[in-house]
N, C-alpha and C. Protein backbone atom coordinates (compact mmCIF):
# COMPACT_ATOMS: atom_id res chain seq x y z
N UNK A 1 21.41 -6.11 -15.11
CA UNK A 1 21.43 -5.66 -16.49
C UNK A 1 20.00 -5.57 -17.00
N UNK A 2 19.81 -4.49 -17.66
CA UNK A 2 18.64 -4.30 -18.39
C UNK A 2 18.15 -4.86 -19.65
N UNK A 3 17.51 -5.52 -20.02
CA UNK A 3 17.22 -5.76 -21.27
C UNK A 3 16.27 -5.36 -22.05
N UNK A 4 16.01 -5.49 -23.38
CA UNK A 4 15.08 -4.67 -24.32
C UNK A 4 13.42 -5.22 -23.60
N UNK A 5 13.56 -6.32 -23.46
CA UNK A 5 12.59 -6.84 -22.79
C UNK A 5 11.87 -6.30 -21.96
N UNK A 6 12.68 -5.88 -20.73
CA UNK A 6 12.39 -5.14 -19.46
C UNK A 6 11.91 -3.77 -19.82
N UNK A 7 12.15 -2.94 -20.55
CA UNK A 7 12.34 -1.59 -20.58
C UNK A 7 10.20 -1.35 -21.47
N UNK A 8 9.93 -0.27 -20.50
CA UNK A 8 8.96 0.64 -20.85
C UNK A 8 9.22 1.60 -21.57
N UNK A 9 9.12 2.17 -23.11
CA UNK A 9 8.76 3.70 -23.36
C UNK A 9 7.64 3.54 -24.58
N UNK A 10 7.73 4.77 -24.28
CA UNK A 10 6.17 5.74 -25.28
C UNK A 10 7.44 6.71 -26.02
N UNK A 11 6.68 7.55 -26.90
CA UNK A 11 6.91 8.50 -27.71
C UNK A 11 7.50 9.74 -26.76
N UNK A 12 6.92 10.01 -25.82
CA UNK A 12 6.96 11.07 -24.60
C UNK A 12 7.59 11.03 -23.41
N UNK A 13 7.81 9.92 -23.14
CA UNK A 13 9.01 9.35 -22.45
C UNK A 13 10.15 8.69 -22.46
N UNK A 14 10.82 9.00 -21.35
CA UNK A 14 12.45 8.12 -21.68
C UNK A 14 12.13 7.14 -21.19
N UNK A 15 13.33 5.76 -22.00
CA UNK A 15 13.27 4.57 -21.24
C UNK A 15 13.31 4.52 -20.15
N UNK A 16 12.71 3.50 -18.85
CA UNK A 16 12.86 3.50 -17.80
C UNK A 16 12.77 1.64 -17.55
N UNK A 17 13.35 1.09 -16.38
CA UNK A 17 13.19 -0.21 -16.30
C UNK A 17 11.76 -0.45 -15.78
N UNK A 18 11.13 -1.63 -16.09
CA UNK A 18 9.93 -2.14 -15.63
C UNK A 18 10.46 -2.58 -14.01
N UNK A 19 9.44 -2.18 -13.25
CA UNK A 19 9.22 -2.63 -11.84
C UNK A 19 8.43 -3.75 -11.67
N UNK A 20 8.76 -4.65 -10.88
CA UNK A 20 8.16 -5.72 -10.11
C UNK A 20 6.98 -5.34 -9.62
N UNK A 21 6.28 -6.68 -9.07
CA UNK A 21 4.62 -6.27 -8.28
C UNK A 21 5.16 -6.35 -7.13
N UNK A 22 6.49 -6.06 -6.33
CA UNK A 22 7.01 -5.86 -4.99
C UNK A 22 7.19 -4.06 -5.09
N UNK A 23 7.93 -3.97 -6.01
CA UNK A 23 8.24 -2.33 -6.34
C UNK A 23 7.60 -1.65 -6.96
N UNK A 24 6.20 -1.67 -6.93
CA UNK A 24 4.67 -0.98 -7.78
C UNK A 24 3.98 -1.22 -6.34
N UNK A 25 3.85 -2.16 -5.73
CA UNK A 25 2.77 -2.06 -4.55
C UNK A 25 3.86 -1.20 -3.55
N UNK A 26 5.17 -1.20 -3.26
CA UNK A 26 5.65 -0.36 -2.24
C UNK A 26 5.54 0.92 -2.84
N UNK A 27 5.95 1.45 -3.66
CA UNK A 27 5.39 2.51 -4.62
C UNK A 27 4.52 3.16 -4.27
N UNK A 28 3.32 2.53 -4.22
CA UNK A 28 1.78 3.04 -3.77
C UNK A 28 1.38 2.65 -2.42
N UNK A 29 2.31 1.86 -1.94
CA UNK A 29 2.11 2.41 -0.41
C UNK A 29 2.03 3.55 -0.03
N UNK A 30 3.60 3.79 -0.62
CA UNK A 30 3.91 5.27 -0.09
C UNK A 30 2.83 6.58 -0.27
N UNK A 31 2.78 6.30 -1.88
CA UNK A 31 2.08 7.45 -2.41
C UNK A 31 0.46 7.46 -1.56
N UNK A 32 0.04 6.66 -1.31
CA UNK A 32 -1.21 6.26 -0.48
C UNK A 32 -1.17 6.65 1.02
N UNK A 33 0.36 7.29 1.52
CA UNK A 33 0.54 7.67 2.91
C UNK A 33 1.19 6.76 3.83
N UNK A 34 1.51 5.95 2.90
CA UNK A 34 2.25 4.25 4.08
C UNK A 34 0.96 4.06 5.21
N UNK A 35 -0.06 4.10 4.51
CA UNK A 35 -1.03 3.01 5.16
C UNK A 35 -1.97 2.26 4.45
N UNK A 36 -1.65 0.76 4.73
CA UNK A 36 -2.67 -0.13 4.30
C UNK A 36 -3.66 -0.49 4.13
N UNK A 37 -4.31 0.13 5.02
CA UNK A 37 -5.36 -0.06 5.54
C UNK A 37 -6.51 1.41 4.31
N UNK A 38 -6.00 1.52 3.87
CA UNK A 38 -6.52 2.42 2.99
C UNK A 38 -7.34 1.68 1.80
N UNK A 39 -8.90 2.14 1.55
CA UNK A 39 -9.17 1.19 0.80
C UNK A 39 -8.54 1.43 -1.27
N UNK A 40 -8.47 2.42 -1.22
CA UNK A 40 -7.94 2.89 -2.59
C UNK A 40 -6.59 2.08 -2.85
N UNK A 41 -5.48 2.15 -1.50
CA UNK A 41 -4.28 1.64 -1.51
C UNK A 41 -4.67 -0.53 -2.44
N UNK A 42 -5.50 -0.84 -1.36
CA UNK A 42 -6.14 -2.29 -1.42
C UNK A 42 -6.47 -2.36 -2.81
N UNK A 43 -7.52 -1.33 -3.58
CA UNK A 43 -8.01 -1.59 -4.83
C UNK A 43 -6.89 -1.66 -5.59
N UNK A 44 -5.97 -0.66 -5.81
CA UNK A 44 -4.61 -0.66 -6.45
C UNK A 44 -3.58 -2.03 -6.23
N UNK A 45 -3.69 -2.39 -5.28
CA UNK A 45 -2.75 -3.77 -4.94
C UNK A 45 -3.26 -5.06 -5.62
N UNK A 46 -4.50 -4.68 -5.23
CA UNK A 46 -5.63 -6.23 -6.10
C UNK A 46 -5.15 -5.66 -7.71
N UNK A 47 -5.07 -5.06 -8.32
CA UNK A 47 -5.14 -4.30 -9.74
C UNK A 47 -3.86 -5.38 -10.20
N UNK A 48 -2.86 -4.52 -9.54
CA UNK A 48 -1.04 -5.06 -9.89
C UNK A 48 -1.25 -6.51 -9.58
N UNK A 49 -1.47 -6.91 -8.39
CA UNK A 49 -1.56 -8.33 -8.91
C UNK A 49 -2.29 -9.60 -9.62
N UNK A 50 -3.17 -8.97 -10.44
CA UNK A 50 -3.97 -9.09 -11.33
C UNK A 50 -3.18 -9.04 -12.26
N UNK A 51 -2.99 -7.63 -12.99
CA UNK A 51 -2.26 -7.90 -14.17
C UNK A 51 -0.64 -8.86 -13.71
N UNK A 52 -0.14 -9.20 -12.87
CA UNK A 52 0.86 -9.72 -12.45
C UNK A 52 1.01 -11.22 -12.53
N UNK A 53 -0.45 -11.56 -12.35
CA UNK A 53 -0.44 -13.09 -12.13
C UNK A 53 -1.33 -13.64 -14.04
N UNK A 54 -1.15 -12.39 -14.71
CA UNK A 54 -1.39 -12.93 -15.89
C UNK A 54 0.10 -12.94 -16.66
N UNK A 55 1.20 -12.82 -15.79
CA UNK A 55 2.72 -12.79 -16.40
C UNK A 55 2.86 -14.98 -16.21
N UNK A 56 2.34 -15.33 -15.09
CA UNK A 56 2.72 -16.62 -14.82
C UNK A 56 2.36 -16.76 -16.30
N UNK A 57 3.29 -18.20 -16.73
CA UNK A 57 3.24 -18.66 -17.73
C UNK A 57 2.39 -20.31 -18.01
N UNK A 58 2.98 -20.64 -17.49
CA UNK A 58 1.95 -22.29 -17.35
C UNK A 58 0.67 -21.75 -16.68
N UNK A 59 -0.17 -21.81 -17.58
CA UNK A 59 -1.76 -22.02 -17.22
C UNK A 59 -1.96 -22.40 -16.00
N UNK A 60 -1.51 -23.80 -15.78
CA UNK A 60 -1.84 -24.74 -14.63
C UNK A 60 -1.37 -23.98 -13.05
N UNK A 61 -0.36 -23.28 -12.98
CA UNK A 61 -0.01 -22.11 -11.94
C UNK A 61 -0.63 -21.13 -11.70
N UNK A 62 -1.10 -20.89 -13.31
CA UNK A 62 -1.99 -19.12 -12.99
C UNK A 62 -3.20 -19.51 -12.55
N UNK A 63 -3.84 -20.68 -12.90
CA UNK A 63 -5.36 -20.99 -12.24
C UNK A 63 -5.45 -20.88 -10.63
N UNK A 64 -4.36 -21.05 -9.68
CA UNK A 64 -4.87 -21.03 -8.24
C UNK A 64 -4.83 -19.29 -8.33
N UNK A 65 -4.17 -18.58 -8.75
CA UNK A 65 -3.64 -17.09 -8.67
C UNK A 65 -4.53 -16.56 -9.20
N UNK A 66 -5.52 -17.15 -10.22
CA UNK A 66 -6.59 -16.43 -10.58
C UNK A 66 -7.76 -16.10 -10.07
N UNK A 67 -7.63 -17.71 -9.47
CA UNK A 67 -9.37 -17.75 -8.45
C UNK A 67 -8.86 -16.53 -6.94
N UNK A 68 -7.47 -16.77 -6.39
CA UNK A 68 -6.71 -15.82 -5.56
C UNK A 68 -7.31 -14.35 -6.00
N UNK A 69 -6.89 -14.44 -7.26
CA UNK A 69 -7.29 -12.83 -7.64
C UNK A 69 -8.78 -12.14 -7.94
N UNK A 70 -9.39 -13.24 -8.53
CA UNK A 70 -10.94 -13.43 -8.65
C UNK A 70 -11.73 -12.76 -6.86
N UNK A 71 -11.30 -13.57 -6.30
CA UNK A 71 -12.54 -13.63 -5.16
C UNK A 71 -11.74 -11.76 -4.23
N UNK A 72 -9.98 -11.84 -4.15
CA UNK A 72 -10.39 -10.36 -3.88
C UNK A 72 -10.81 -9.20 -4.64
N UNK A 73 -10.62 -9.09 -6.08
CA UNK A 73 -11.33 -8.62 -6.91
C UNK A 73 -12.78 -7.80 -6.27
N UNK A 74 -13.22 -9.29 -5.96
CA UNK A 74 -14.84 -8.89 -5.79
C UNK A 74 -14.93 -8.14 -4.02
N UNK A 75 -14.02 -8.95 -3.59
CA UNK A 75 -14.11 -7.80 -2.28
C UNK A 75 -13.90 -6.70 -2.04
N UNK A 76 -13.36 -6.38 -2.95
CA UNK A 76 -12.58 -4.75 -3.39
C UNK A 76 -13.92 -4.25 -3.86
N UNK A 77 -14.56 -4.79 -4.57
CA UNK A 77 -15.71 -3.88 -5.50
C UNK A 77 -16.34 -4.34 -4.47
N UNK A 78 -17.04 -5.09 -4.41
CA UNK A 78 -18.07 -5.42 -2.56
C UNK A 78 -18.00 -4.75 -1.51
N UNK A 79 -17.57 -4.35 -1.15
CA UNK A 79 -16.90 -3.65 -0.14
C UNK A 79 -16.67 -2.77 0.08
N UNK A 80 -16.20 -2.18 -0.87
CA UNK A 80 -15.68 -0.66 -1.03
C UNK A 80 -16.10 0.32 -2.14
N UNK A 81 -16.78 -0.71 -2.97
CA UNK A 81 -17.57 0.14 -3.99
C UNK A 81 -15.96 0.50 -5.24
N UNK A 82 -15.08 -0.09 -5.50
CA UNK A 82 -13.82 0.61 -6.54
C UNK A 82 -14.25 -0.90 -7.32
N UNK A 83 -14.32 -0.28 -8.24
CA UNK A 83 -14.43 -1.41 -9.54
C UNK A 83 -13.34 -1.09 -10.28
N UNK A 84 -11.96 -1.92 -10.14
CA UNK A 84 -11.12 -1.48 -10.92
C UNK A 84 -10.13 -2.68 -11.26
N UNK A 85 -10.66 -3.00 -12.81
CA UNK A 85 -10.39 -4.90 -13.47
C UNK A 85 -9.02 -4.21 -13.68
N UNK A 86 -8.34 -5.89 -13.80
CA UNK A 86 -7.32 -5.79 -14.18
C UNK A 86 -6.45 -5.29 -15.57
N UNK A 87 -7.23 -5.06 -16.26
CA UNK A 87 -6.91 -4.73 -17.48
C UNK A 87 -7.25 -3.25 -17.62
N UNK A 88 -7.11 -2.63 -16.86
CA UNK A 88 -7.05 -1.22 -16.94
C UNK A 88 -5.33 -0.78 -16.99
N UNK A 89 -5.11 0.15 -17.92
CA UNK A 89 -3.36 0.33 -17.73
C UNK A 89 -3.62 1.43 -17.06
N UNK A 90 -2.82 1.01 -15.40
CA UNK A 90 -2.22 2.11 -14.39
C UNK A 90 -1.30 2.12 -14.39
N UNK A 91 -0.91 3.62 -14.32
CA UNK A 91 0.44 4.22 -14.23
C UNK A 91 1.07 4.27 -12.85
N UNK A 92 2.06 4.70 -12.66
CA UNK A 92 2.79 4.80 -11.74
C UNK A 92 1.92 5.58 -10.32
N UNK A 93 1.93 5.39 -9.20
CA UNK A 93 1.79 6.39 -7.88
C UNK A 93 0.32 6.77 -8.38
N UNK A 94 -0.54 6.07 -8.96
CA UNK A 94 -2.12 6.56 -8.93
C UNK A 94 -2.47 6.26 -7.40
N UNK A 95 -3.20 7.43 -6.86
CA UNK A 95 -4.11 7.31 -5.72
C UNK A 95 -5.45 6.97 -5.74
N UNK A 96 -5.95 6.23 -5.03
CA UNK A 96 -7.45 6.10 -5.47
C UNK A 96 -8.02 6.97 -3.72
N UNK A 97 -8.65 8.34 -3.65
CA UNK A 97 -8.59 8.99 -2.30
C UNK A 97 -9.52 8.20 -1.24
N UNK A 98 -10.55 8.03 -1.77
CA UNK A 98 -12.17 7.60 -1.28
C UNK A 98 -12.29 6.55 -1.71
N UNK A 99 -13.68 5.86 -1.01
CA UNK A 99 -13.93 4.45 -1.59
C UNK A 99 -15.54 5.06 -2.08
N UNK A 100 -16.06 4.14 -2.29
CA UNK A 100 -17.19 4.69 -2.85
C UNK A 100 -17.84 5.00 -4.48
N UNK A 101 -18.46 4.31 -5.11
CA UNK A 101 -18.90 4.41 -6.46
C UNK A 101 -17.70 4.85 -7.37
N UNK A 102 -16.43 3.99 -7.28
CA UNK A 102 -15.79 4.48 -8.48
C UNK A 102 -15.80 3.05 -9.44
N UNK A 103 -15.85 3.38 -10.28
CA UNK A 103 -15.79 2.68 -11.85
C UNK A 103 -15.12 2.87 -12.83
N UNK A 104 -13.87 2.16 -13.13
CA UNK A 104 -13.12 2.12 -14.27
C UNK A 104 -13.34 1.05 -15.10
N UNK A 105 -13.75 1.70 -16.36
CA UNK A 105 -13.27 0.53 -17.81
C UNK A 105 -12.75 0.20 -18.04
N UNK A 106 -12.89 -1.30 -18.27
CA UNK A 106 -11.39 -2.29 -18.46
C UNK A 106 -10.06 -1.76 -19.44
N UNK A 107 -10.61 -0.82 -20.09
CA UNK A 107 -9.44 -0.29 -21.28
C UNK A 107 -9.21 1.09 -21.16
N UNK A 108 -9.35 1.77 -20.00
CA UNK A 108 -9.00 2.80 -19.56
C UNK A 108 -7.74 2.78 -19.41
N UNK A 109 -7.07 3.91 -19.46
CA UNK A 109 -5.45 4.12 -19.27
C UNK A 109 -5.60 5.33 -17.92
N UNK A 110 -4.76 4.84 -16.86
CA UNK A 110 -4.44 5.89 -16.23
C UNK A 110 -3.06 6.22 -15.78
N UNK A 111 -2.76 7.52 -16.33
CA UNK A 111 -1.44 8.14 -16.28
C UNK A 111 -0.62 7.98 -14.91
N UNK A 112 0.48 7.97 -14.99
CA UNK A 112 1.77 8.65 -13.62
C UNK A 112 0.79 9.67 -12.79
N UNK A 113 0.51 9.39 -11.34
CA UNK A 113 0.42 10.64 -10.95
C UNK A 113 -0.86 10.64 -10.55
N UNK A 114 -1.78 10.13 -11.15
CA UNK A 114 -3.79 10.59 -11.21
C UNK A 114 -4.18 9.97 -9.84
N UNK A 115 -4.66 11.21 -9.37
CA UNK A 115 -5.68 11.08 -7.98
C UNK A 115 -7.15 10.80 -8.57
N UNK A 116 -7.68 9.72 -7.62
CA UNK A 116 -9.24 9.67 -8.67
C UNK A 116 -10.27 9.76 -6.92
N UNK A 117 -10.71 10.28 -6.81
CA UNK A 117 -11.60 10.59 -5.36
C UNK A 117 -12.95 9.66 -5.86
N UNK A 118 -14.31 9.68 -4.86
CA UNK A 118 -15.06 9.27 -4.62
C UNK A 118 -16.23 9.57 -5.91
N UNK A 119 -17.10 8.97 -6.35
CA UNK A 119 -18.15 9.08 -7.08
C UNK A 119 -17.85 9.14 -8.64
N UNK A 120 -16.65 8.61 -9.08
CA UNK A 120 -15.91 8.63 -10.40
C UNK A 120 -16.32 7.11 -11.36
N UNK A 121 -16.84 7.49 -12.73
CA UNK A 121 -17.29 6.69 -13.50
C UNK A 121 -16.40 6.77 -14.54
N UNK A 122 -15.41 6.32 -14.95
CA UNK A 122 -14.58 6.22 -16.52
C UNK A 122 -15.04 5.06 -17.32
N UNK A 123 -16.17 5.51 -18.51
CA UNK A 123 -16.21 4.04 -18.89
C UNK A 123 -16.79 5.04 -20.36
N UNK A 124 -17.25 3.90 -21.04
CA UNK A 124 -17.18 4.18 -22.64
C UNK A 124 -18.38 4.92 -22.98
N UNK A 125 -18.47 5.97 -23.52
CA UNK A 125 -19.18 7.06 -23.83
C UNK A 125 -20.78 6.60 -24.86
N UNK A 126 -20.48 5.56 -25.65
CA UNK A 126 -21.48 5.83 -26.89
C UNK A 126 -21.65 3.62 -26.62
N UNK A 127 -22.74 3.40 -26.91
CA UNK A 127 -22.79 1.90 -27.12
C UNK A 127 -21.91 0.98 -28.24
N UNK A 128 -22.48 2.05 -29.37
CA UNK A 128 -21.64 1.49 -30.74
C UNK A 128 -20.33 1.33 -30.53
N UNK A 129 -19.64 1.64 -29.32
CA UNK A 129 -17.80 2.15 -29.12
C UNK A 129 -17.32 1.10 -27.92
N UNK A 130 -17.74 0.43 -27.65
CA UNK A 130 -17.71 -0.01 -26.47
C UNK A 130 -16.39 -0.14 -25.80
N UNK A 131 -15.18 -0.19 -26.77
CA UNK A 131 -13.87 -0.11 -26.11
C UNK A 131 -13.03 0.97 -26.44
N UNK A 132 -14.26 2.33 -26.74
CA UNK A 132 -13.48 4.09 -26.91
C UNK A 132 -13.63 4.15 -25.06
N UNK A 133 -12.28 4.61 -24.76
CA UNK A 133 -12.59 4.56 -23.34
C UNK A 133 -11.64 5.79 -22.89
N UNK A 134 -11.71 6.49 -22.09
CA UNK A 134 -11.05 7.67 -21.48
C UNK A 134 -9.37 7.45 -21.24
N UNK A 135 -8.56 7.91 -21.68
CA UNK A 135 -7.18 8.12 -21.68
C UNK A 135 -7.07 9.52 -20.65
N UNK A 136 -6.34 8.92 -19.46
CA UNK A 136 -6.18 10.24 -18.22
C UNK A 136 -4.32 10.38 -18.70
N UNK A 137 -4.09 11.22 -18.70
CA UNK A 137 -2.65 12.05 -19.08
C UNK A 137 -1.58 11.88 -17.45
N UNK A 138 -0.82 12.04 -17.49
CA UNK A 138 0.17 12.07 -16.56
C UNK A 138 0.21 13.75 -15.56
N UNK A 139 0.68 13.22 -14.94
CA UNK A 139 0.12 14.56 -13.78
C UNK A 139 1.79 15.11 -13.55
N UNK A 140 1.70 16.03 -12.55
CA UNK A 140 3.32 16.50 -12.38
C UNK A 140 3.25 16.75 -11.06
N UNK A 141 4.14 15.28 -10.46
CA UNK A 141 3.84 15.87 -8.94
C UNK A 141 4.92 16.80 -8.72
N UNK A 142 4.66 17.64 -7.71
CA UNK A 142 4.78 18.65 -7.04
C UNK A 142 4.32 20.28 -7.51
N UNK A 143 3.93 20.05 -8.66
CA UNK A 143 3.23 21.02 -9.63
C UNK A 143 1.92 20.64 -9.82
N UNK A 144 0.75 20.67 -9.12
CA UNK A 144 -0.52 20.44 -8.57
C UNK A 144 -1.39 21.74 -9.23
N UNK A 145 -1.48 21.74 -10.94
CA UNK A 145 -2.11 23.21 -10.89
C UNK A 145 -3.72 22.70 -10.74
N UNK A 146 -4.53 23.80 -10.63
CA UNK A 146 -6.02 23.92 -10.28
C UNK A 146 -6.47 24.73 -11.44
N UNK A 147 -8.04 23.88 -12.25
CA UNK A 147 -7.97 24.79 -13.62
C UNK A 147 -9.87 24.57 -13.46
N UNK A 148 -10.20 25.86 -13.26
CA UNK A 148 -11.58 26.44 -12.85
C UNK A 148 -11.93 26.74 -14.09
N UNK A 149 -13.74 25.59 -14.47
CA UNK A 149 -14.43 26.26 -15.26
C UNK A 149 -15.13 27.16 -15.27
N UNK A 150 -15.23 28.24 -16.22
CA UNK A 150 -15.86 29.59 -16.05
C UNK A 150 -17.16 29.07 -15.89
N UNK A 151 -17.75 28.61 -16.50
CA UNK A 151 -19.15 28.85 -16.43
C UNK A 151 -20.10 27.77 -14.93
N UNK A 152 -19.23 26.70 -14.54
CA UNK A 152 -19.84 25.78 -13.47
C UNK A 152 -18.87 25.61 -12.51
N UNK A 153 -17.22 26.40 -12.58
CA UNK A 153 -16.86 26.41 -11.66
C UNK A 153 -15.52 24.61 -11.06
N UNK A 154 -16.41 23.88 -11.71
CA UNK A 154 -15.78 22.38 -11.83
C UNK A 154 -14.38 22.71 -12.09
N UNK A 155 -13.87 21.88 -10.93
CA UNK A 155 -12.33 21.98 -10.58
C UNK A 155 -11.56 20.50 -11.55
N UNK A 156 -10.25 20.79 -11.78
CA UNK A 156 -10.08 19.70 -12.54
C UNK A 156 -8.40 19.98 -12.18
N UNK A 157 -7.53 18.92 -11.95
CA UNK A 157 -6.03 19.15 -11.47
C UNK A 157 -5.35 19.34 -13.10
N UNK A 158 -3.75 19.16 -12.72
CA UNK A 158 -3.63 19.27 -14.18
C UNK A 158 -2.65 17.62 -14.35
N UNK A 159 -3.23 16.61 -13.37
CA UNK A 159 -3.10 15.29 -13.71
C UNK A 159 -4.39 15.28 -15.00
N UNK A 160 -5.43 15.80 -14.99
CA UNK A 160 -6.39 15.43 -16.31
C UNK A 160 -6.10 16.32 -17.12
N UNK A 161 -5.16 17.04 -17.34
CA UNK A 161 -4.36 17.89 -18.38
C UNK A 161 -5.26 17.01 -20.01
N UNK A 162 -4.87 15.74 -19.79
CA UNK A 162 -4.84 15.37 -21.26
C UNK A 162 -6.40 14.49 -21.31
N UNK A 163 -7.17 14.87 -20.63
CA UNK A 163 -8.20 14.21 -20.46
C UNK A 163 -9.31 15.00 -21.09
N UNK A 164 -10.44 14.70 -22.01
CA UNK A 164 -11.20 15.86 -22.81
C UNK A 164 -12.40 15.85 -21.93
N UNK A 165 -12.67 15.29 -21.13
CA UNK A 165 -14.15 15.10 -20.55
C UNK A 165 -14.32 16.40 -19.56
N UNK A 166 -15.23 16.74 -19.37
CA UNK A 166 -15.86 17.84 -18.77
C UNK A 166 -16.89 18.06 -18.78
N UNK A 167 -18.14 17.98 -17.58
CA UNK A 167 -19.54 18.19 -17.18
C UNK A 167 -20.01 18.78 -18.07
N UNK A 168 -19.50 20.25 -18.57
CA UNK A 168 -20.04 21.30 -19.53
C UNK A 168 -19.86 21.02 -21.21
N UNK A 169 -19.12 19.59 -21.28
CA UNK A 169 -18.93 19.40 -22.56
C UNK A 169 -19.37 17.90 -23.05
N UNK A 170 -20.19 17.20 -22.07
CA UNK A 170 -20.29 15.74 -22.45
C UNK A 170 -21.44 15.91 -22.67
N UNK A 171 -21.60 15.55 -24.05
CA UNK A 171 -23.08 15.21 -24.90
C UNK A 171 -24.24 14.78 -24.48
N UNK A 172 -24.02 13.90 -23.10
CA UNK A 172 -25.40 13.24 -22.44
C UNK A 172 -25.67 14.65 -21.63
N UNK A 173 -25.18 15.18 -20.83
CA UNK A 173 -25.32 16.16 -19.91
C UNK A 173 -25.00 17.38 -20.84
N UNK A 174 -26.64 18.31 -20.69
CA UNK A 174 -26.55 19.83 -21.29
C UNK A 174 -25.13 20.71 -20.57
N UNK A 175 -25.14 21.93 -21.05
CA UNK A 175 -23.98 22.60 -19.78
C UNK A 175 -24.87 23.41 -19.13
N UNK A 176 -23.84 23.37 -17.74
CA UNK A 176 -24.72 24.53 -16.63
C UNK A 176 -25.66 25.68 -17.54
N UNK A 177 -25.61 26.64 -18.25
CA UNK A 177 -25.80 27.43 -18.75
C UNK A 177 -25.94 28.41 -17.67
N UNK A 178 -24.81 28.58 -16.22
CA UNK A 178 -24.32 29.51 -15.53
C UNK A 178 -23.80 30.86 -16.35
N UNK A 179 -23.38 31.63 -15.65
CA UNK A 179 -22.96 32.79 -16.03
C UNK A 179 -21.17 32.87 -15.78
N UNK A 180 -20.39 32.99 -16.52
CA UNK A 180 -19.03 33.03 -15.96
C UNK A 180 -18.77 33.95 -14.72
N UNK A 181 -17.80 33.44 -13.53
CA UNK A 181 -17.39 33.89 -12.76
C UNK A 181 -16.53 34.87 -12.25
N UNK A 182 -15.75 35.36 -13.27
CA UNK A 182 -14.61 35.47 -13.72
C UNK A 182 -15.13 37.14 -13.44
């Protein structure tokens, strides 16, 4: 039986039951290719049970599960270069493709669906803001569209559908001032 408790929704979605950190890490096995050995798969597993072992309730339990979670934490980012704290809200079947210089902000949201590849920084735009942080939108698997900027060409899926950032539009970085392709 379900209870009000259990149940996830937003404005945009239907209720659905909350999954376990058994049925979120098999989840992303899969979506990861059913191999383990994947380091994106690893960063994602350290993630869930992170936010998982902040469900224990007596303090005195969560302290061995923390230092547990603490030290692979750091092997995940050591190692593989994915900096990705527990307090980031991931969505369902995120892939992480590559290892290598990725960085998520602790208050980043990432949608159902988001592939994040190699050399990826999500973190807070302006100093004064420090917890305005990038909201990635939900993706549609099996509907994989491809959305080409005219002027630099920068590919973007339509998992960042709801995502505003773009090379040619972020305030620190001028735009190409290419010529459209089109």
């Amino acid at each position: 039986m379900v209870t009000e408790s259990n149940l996830i929704a937003t404005e945009n979605q239907v209720e659905t039951p909350a999954l376990g950190l058994w049925q979120q890490i098999k989840e992303d096995w899969i979506a990861h290719g059913r191999d383990w050995t994947k380091p994106g798969f690893r960063a994602v597993a350290v993630q869930r049970f992170g936010v998982w072992r902040m469900q224990v309730e007596p303090k005195l339990l969560r302290a061995p599960l923390s230092i547990l979670y603490r030290s692979l934490y750091r092997k995940v980012r050591n190692t593989y270069g994915i900096d990705l704290p527990y307090t980031v809200k991931l969505g369902r079947r995120v892939i992480i493709e590559h290892e290598g210089c990725i960085i998520v902000h602790g208050h980043c949201t990432l949608g159902d669906d988001c592939i994040i590849r190699q050399g990826v920084t999500l973190g807070n735009r302006y100093l004064e803001k420090p917890l305005e942080s990038p909201q990635l939108g939900e993706g549609q698997p099996g509907r994989r569209r491809k959305y080409r900027c005219k002027c630099c060409r920068f590919i973007r899926h339509s998992c960042w559908s709801n995502c505003r950032w773009h090379p040619c539009q972020n305030s620190q970085i001028p735009p190409c001032g290419k010529q459209s392709l089109n």
